[in-house]
C-alpha atoms as a PDB file:
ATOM      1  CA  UNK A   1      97.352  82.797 116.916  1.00  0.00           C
ATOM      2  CA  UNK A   2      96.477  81.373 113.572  1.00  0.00           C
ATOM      3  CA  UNK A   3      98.980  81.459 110.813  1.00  0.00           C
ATOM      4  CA  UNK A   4      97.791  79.834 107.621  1.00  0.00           C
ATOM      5  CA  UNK A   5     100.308  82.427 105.330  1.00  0.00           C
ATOM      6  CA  UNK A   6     100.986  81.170 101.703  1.00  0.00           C
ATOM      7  CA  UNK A   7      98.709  77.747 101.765  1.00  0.00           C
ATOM      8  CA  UNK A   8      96.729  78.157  98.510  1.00  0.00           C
ATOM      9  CA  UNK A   9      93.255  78.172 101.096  1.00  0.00           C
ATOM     10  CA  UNK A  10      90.114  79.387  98.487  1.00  0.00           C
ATOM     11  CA  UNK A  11      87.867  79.712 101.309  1.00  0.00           C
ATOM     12  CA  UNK A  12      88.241  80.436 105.098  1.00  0.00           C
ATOM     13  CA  UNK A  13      86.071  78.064 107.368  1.00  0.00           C
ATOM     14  CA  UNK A  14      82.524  79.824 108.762  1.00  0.00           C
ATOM     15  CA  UNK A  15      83.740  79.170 112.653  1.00  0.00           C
ATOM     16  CA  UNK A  16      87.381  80.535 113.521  1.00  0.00           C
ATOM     17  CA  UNK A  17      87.971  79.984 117.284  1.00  0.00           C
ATOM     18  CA  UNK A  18      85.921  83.221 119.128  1.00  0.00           C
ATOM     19  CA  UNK A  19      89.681  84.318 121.465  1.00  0.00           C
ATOM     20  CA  UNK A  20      91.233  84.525 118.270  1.00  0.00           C
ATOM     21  CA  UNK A  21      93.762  87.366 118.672  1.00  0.00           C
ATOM     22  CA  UNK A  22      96.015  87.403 115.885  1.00  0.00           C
ATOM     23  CA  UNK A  23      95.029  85.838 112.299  1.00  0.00           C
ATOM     24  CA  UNK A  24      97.367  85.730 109.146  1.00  0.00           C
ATOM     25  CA  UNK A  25      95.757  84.350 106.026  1.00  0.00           C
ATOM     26  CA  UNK A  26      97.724  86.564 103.654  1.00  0.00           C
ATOM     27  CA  UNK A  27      99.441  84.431 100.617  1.00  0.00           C
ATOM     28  CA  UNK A  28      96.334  82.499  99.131  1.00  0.00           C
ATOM     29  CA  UNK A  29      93.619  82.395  96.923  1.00  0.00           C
ATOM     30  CA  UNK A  30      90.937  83.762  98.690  1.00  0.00           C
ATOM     31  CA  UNK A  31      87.987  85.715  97.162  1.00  0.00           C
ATOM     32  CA  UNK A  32      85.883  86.575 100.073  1.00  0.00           C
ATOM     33  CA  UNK A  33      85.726  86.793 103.949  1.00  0.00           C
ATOM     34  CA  UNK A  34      82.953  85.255 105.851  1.00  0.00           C
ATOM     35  CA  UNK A  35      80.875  87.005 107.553  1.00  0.00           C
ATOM     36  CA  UNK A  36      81.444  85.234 110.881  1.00  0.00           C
ATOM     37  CA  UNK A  37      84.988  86.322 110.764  1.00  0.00           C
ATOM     38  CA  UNK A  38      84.006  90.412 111.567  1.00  0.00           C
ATOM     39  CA  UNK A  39      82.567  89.045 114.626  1.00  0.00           C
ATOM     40  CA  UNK A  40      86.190  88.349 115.961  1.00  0.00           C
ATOM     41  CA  UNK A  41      85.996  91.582 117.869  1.00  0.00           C
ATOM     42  CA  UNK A  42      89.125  90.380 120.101  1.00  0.00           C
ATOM     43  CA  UNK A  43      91.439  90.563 117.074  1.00  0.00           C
ATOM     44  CA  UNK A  44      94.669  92.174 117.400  1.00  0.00           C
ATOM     45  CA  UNK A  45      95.838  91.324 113.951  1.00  0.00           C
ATOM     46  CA  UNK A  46      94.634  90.640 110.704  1.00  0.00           C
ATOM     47  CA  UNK A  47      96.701  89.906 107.490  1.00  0.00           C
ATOM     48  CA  UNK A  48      94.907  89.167 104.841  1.00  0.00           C
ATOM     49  CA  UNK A  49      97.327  90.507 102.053  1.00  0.00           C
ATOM     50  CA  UNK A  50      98.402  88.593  98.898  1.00  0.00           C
ATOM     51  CA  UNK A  51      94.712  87.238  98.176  1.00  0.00           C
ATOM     52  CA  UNK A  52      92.530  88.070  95.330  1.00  0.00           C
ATOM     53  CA  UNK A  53      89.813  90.074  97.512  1.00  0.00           C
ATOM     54  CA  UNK A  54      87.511  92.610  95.985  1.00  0.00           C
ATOM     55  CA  UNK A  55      85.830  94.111  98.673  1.00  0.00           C
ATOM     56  CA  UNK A  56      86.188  94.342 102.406  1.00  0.00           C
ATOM     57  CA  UNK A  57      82.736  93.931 104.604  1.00  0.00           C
ATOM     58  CA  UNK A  58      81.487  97.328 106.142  1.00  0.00           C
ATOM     59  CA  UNK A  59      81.284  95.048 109.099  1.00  0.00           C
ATOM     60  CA  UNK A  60      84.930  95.077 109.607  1.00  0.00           C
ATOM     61  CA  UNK A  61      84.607  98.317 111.972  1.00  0.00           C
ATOM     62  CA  UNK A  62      83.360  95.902 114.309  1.00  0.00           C
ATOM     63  CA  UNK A  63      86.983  95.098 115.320  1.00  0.00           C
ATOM     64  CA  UNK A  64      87.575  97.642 117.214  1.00  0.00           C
ATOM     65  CA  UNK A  65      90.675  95.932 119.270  1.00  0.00           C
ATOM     66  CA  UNK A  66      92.597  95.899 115.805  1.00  0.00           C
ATOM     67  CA  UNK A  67      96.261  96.796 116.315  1.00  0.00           C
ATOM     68  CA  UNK A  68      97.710  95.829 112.638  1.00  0.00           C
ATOM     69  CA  UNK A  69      95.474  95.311 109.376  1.00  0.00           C
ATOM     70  CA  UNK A  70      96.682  94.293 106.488  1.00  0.00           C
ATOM     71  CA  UNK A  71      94.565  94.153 103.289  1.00  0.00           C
ATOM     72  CA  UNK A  72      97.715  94.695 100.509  1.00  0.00           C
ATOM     73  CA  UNK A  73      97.967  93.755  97.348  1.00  0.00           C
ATOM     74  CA  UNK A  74      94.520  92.004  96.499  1.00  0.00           C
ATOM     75  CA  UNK A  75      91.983  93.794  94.073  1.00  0.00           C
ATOM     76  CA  UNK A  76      89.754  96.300  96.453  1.00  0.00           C
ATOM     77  CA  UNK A  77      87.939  99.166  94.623  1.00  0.00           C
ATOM     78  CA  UNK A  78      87.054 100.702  97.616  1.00  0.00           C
ATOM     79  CA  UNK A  79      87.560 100.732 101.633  1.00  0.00           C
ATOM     80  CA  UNK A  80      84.133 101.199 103.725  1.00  0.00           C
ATOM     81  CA  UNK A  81      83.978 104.283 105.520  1.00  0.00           C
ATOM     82  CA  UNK A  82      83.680 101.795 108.706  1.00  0.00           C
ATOM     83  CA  UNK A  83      87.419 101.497 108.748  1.00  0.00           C
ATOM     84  CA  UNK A  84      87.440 105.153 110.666  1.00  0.00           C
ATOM     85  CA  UNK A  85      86.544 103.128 113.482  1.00  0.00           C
ATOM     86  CA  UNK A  86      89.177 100.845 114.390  1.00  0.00           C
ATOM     87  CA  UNK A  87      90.659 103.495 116.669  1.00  0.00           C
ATOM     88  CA  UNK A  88      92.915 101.412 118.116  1.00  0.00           C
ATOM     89  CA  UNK A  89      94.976 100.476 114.819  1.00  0.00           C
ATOM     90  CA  UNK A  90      98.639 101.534 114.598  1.00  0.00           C
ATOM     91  CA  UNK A  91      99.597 100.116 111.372  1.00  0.00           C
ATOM     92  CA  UNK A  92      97.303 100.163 108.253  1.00  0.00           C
ATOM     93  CA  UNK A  93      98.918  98.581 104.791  1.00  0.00           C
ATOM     94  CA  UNK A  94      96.413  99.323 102.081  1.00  0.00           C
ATOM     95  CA  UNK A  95      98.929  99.109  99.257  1.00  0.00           C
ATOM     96  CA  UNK A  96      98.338  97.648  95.612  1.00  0.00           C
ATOM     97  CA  UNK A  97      95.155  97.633  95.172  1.00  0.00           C
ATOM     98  CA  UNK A  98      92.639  99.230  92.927  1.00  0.00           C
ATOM     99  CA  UNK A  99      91.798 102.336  95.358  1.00  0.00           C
ATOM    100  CA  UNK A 100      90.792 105.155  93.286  1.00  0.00           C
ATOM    101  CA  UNK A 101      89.893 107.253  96.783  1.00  0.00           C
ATOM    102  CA  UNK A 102      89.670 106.351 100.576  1.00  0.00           C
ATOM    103  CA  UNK A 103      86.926 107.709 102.573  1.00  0.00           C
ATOM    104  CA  UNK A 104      87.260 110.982 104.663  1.00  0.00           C
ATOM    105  CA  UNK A 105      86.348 108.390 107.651  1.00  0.00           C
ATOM    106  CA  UNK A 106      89.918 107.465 107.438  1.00  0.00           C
ATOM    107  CA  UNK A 107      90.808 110.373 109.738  1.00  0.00           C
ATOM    108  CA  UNK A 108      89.390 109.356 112.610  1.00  0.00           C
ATOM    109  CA  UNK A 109      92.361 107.414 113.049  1.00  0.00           C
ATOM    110  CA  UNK A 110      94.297 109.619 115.385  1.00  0.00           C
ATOM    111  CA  UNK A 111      96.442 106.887 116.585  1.00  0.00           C
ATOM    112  CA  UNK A 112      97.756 104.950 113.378  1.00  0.00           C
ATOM    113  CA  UNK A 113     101.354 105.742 113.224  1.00  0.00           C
ATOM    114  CA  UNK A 114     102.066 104.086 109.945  1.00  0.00           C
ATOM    115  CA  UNK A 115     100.214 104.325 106.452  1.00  0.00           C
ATOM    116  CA  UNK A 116     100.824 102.673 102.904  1.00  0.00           C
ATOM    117  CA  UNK A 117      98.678 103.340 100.369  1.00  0.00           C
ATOM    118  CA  UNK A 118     100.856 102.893  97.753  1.00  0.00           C
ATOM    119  CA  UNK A 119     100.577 101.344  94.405  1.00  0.00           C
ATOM    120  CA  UNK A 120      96.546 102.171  93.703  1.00  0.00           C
ATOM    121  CA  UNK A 121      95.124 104.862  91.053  1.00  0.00           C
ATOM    122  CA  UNK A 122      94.261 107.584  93.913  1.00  0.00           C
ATOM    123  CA  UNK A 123      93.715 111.286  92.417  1.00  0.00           C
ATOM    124  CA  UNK A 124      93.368 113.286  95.345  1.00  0.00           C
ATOM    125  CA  UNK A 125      93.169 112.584  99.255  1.00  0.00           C
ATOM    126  CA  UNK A 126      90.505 113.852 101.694  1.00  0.00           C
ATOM    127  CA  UNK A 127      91.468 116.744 103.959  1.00  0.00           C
ATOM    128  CA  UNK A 128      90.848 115.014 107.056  1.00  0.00           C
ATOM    129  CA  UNK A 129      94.486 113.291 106.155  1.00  0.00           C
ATOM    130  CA  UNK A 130      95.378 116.571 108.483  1.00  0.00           C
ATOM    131  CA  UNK A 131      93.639 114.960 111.467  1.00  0.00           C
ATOM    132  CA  UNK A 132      95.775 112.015 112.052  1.00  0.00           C
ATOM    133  CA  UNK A 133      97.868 113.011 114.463  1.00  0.00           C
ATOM    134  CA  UNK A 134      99.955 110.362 115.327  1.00  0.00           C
ATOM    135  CA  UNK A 135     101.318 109.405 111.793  1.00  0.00           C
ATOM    136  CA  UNK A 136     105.145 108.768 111.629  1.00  0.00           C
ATOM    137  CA  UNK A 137     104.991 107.485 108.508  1.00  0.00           C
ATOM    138  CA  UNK A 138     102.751 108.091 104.930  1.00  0.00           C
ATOM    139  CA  UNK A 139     103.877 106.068 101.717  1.00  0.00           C
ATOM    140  CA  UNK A 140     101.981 107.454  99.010  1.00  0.00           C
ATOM    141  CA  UNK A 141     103.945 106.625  96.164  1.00  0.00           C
ATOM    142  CA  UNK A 142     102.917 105.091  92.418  1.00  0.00           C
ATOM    143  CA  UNK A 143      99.835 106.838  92.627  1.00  0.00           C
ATOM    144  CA  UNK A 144      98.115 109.626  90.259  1.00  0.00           C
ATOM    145  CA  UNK A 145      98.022 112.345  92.595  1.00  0.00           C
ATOM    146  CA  UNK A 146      98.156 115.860  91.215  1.00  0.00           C
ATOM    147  CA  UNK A 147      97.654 118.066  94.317  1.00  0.00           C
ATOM    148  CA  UNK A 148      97.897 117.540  98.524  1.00  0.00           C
ATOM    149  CA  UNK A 149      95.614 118.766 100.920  1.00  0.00           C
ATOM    150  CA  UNK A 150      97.085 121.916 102.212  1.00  0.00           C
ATOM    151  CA  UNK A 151      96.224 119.811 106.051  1.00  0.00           C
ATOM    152  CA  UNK A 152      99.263 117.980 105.570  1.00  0.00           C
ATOM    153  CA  UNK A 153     101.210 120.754 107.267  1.00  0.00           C
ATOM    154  CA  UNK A 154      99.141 119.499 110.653  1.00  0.00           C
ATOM    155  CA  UNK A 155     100.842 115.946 110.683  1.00  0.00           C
ATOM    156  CA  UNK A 156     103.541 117.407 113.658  1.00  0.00           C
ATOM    157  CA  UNK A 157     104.571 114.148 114.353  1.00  0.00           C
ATOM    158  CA  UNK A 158     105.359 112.673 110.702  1.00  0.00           C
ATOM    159  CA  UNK A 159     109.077 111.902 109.795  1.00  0.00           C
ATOM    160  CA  UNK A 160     108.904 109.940 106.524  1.00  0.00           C
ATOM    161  CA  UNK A 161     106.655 110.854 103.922  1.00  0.00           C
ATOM    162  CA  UNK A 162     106.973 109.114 100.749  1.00  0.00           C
ATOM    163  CA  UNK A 163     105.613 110.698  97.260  1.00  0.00           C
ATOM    164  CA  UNK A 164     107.549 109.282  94.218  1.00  0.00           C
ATOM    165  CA  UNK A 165     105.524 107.820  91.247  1.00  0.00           C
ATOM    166  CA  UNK A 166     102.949 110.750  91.411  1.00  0.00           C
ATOM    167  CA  UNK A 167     101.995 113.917  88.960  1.00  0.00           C
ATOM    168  CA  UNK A 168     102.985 116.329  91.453  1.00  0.00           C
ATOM    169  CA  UNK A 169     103.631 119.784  90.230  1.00  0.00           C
ATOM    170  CA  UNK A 170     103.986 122.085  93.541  1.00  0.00           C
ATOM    171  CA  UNK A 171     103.607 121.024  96.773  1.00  0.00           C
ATOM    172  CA  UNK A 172     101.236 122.569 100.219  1.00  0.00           C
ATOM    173  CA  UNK A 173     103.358 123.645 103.352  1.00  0.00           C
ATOM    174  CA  UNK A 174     105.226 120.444 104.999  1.00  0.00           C
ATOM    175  CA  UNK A 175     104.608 118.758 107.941  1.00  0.00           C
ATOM    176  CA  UNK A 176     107.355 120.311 110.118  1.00  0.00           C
ATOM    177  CA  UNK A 177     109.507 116.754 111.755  1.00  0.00           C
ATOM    178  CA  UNK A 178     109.741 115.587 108.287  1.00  0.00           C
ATOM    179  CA  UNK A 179     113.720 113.795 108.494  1.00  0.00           C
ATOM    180  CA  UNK A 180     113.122 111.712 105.097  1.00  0.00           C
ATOM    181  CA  UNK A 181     111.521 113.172 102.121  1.00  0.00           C
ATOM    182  CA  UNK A 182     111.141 111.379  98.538  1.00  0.00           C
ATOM    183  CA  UNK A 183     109.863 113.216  95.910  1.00  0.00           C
ATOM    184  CA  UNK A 184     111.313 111.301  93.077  1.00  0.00           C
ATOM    185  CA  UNK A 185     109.472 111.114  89.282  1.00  0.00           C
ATOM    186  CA  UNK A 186     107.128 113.919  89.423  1.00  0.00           C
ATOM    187  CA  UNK A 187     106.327 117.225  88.127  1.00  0.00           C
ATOM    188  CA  UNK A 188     107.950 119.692  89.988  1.00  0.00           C
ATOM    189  CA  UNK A 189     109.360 122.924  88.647  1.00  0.00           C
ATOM    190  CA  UNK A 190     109.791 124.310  91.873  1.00  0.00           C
ATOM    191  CA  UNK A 191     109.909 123.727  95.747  1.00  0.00           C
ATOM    192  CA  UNK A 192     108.119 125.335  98.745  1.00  0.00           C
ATOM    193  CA  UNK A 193     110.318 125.888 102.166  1.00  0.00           C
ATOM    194  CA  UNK A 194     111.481 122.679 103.389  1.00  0.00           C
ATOM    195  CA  UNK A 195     111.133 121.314 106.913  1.00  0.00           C
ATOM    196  CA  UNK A 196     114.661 122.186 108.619  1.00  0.00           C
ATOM    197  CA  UNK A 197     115.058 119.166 109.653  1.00  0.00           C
ATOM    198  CA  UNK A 198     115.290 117.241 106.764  1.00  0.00           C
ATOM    199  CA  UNK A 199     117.861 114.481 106.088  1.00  0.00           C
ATOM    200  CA  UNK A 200     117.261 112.969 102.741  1.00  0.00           C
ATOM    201  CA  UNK A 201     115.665 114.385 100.040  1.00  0.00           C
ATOM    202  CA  UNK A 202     115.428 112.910  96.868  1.00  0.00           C
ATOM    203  CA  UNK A 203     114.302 114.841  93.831  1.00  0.00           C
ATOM    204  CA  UNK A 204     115.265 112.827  90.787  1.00  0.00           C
ATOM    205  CA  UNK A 205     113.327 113.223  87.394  1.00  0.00           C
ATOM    206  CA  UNK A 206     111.447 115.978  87.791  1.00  0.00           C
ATOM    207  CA  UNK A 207     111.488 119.478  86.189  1.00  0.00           C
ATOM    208  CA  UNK A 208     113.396 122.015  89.053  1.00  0.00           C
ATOM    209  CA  UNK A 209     115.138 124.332  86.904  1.00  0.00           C
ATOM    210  CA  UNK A 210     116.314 126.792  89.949  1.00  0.00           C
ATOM    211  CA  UNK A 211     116.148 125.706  93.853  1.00  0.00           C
ATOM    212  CA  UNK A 212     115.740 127.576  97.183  1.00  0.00           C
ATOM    213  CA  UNK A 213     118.408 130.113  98.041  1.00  0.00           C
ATOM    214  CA  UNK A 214     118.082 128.323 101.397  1.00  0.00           C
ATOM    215  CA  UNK A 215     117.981 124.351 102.220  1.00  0.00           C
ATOM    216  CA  UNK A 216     118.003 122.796 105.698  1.00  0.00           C
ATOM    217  CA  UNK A 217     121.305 122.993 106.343  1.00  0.00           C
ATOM    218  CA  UNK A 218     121.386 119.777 108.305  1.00  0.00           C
ATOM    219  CA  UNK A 219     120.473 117.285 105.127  1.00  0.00           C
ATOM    220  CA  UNK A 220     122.776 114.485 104.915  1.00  0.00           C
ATOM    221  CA  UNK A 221     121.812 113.340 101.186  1.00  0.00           C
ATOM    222  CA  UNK A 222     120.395 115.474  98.167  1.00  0.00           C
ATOM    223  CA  UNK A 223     119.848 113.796  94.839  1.00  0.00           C
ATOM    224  CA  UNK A 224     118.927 116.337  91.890  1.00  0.00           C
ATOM    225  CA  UNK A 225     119.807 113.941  88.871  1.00  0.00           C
ATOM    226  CA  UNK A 226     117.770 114.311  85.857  1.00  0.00           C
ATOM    227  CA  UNK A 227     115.906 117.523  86.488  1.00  0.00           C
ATOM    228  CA  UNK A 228     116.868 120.894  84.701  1.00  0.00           C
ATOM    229  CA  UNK A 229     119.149 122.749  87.000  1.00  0.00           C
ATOM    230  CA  UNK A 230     121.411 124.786  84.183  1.00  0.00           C
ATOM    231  CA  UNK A 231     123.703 126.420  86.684  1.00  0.00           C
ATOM    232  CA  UNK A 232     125.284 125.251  89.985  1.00  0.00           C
ATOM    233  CA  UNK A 233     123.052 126.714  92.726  1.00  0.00           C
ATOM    234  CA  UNK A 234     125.286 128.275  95.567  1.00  0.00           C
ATOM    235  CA  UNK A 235     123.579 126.302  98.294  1.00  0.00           C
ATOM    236  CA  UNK A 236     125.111 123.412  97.191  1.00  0.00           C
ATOM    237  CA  UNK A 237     128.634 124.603  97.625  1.00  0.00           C
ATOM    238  CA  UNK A 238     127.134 125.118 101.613  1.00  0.00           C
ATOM    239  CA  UNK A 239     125.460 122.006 101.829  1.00  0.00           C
ATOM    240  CA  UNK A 240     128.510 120.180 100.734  1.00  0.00           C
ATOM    241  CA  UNK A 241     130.724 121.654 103.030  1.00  0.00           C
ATOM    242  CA  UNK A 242     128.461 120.814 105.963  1.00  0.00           C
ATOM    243  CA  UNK A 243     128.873 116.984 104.832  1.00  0.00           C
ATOM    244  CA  UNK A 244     125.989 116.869 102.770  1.00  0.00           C
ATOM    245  CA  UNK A 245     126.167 113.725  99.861  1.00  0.00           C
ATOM    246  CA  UNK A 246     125.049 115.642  96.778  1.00  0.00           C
ATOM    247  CA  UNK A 247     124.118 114.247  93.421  1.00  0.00           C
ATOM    248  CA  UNK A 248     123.411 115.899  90.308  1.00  0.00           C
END
């Protein structure tokens, strides 16, 4: 292992040692990524968050023994539609960059069980989102998407999905083992049928005027502050007798 987090390093030596496993050279000042270093194909990790990086190699599918990447908060337009072929990666942290799309590529990732894409400019998301099956968890939020793909509903295995900070104004069918659902600051007048067994669902600041006559019964906390609800739904009455923390 090789931990060089947070040393002000410009520039990453040509040679790193070739049984490298794990590498963290998030926390500097680095601007670009040697060649040599994609040749590391027995990497397990990789942080390289916190830098001032631009672009990211299409050589970096070459590690395909990647576990954990980390490429957050630097300055990436875009991610190479290589990065659909480090099949073996369960964590992916793409957050806070300049992403104004990821490739389609990206679902080829059928194992990745964690996602963060948060804090870019993405519009829109490719349909093959649908295809990564083993996603737990999606964080999506501060973005400047409008719609979903209507292949969300296929993530079976997804519990947290994480949408606040968007332009949302309806939603596509859930994914159906969603437990924890934010949905906070958007556009929303109204709401599709919700997974049944939600937990947490937080609404805030958007524009609901009416909700469901039915909610999962089995949600533990529902915040509707600051929409437009004018009368007291009867669901909530049921929710809050079932031990449901309600705010309005």
């Amino acid at each position: 292992m090789l931990f060089l987090y947070g040393n002000a390093i410009t520039t990453l030596p040509e040679r790193l040692p070739s049984g490298l496993r794990h590498l963290a050279v998030g926390g500097n000042r680095l601007t670009s990524i040697p060649d040599t270093l994609w040749e590391l194909t027995g990497l397990e990790t990789l942080n390289l968050a916190e830098n001032a990086l631009t672009e990211i190699s299409p050589a970096i599918g070459r590690l395909g023994s990647l576990r954990m990447l980390d490429l957050g908060h630097n300055q990436i337009a875009s991610v190479p539609a290589t990065i659909g072929d480090l099949n073996l990666t369960d964590y992916l942290y793409l957050s806070d960059n300049g992403l104004t799309q990821v490739p389609a590529e990206l679902g080829k990732l059928d194992r990745l069980a964690y996602l963060n894409l948060t804090d870019n400019h993405l519009e829109s998301l490719p349909a093959s989102l649908g295809d990564m099956a083993g996603l737990v968890e999606l964080r999506l939020y501060n973005n400047r998407l409008e719609t979903l793909p209507a292949t969300l509903t296929r993530l079976s295995r997804l519990r947290e999905l994480h949408l606040q900070g968007n332009r949302l104004r309806e939603l596509p069918p859930l994914p159906p083992a969603l437990t924890h659902l934010d949905l906070r600051n958007n556009l929303l007048s109204r709401l599709p049928a919700l997974p049944s067994g939600l937990l947490e669902l937080d609404l805030r600041n958007n524009r609901l005027r009416t909700l469901p006559d039915e909610l999962p019964l089995g949600l533990r906390k529902l915040d509707l502050r600051w929409n437009k609800l004018a009368d007291e739904p009867p669901i909530l009455d049921r929710l809050r007798s079932s031990g449901c923390m309600v705010l309005r």
